[in-house]
PDB file of N, CA and C in Angstrom:
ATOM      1  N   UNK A   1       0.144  11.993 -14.680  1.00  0.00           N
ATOM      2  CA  UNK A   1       0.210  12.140 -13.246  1.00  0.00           C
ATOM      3  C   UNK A   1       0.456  10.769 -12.620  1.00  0.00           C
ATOM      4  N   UNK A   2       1.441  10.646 -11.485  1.00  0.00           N
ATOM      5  CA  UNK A   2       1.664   9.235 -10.649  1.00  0.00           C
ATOM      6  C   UNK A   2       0.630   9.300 -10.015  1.00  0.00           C
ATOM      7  N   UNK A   3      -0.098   8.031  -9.491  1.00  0.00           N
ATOM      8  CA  UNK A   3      -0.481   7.853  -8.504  1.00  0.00           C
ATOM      9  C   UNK A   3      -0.108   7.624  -7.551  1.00  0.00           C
ATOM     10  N   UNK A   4      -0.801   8.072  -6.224  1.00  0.00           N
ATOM     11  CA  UNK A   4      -0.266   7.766  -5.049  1.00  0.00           C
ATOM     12  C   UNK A   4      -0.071   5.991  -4.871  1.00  0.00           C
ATOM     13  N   UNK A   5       1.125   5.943  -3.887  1.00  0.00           N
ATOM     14  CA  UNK A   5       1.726   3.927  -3.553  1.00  0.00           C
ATOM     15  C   UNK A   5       1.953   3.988  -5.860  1.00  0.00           C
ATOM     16  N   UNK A   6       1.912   4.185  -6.501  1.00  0.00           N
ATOM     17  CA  UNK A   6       3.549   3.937  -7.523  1.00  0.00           C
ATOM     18  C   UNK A   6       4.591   4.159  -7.773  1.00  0.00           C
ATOM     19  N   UNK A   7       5.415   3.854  -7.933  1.00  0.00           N
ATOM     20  CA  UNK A   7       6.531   4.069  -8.282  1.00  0.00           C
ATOM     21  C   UNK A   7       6.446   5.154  -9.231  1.00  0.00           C
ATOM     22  N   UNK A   8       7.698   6.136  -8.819  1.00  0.00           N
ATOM     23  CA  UNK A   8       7.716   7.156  -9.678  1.00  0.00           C
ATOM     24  C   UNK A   8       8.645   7.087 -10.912  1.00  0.00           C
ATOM     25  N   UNK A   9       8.686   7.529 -12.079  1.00  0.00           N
ATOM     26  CA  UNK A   9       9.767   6.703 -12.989  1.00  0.00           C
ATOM     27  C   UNK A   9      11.192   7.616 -12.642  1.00  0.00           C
ATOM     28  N   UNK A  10      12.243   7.263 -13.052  1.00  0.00           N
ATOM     29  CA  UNK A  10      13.529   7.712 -12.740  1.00  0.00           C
ATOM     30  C   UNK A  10      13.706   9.203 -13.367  1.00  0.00           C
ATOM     31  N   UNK A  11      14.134   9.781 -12.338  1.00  0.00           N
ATOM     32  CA  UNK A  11      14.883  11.557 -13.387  1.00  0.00           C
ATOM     33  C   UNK A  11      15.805  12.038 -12.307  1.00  0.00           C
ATOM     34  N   UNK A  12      16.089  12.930 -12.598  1.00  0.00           N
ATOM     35  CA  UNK A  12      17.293  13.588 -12.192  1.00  0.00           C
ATOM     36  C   UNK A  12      17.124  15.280 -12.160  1.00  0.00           C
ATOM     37  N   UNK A  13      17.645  15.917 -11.267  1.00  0.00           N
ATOM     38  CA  UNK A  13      17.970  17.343 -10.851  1.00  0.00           C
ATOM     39  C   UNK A  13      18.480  17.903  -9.969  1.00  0.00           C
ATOM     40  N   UNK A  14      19.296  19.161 -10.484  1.00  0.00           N
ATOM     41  CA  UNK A  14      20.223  19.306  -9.772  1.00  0.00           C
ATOM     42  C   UNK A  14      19.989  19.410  -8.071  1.00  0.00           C
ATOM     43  N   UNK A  15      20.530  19.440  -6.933  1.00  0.00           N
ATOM     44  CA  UNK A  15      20.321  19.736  -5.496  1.00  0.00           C
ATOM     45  C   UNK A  15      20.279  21.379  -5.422  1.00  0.00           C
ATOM     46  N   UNK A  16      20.458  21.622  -3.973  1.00  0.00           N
ATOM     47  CA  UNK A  16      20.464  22.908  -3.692  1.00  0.00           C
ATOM     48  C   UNK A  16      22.031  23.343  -3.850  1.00  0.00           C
ATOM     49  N   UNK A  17      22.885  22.381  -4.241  1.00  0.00           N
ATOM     50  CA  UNK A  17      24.236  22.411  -4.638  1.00  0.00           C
ATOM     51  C   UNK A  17      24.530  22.846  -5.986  1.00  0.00           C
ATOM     52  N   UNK A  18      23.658  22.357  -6.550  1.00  0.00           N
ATOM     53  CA  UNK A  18      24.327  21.784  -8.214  1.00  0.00           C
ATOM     54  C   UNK A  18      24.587  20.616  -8.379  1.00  0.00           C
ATOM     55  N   UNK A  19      24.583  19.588  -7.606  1.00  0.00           N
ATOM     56  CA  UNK A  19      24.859  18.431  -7.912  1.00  0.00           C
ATOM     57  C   UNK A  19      24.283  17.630  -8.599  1.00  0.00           C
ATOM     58  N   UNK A  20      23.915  16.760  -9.292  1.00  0.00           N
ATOM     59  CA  UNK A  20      22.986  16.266 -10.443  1.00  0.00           C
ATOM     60  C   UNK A  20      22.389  14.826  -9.232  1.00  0.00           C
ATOM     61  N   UNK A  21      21.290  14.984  -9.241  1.00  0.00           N
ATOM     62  CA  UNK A  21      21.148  14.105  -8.131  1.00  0.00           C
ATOM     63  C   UNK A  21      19.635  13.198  -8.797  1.00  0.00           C
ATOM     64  N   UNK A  22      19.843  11.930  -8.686  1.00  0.00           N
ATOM     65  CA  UNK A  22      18.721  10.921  -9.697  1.00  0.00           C
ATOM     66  C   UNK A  22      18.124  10.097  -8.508  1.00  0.00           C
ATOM     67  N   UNK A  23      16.912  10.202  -8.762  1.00  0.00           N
ATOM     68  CA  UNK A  23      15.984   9.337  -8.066  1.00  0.00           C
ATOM     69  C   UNK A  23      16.265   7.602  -7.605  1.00  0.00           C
ATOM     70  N   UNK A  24      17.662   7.222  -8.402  1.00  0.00           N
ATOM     71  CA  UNK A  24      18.064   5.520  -8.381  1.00  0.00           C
ATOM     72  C   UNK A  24      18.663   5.777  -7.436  1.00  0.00           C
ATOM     73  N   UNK A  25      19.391   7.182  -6.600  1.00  0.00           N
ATOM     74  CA  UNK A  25      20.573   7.390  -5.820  1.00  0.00           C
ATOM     75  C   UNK A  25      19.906   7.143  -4.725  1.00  0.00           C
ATOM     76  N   UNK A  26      18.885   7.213  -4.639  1.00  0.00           N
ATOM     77  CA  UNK A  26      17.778   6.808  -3.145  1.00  0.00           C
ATOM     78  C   UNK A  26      17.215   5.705  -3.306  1.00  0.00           C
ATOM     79  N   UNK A  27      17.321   4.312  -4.398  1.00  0.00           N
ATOM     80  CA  UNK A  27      16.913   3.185  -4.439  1.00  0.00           C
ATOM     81  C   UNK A  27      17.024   2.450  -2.983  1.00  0.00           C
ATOM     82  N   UNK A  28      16.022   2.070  -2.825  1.00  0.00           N
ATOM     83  CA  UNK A  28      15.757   1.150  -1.278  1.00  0.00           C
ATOM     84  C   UNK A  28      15.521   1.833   0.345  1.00  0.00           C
ATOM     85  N   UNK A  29      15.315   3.085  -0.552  1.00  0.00           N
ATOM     86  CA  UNK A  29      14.993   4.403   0.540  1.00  0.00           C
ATOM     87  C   UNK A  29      13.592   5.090   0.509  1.00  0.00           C
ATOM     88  N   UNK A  30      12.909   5.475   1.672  1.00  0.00           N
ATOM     89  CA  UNK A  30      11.587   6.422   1.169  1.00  0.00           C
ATOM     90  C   UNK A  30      11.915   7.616   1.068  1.00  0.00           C
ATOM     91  N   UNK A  31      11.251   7.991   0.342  1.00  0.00           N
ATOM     92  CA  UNK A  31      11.284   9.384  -0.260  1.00  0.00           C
ATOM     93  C   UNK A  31      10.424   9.864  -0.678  1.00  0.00           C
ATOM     94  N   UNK A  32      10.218  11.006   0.122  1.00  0.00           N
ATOM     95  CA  UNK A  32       9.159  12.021  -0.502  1.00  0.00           C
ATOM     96  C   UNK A  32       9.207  13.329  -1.862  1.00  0.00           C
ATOM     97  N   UNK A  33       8.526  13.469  -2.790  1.00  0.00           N
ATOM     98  CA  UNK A  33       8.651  14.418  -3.624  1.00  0.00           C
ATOM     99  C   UNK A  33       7.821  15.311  -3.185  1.00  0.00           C
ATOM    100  N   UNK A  34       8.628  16.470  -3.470  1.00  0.00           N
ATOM    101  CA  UNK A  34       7.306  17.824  -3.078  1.00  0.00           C
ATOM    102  C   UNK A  34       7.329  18.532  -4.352  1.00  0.00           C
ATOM    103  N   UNK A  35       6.517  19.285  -5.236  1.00  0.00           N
ATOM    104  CA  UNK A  35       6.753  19.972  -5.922  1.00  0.00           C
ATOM    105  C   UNK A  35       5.721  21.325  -5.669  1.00  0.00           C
ATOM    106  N   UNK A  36       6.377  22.252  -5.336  1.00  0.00           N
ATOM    107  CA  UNK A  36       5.384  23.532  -5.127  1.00  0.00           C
ATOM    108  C   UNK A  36       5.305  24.441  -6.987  1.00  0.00           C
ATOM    109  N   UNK A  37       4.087  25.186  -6.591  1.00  0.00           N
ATOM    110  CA  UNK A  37       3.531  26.237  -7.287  1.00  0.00           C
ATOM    111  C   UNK A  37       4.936  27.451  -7.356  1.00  0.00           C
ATOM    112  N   UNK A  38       4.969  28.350  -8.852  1.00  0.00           N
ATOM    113  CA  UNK A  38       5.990  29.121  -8.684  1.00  0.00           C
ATOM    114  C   UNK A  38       5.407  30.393  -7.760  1.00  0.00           C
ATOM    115  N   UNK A  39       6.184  30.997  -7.260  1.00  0.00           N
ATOM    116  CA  UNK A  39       5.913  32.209  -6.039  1.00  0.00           C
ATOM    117  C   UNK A  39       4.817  33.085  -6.455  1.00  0.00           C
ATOM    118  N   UNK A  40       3.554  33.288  -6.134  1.00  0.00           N
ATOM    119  CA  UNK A  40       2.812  34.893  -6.463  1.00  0.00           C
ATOM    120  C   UNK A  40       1.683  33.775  -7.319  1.00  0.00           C
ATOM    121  N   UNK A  41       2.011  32.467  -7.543  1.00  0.00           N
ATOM    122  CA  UNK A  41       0.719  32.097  -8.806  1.00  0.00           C
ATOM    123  C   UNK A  41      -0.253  31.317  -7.794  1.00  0.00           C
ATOM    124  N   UNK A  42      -1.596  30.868  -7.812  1.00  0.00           N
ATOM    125  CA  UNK A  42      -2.398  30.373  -7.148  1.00  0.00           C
ATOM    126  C   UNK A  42      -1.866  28.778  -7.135  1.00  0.00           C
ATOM    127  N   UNK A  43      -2.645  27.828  -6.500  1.00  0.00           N
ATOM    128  CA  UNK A  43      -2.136  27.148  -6.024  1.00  0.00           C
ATOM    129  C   UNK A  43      -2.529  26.066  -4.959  1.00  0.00           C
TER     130      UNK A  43
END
């Protein structure tokens, strides 16, 4: 698990496009990650 204020390490996934989109492509930018629970599971 990251901690909150570290750096997250580099990966990549696709957009709501398909586009292959990597965490370096936002270097010098803030950015938030969200990751939700899959639909119907607790949470």
């Amino acid at each position: 698990m990251v901690k909150e204020g570290t750096k997250a390490p580099d990966f990549s996934l696709p957009d709501q496009d398909e586009v292959e989109r990597s965490l370096k492509d936002f270097d010098g930018s803030r950015v938030v990650i969200f990751f939700y629970p899959k639909a119907s599971t607790g949470g």
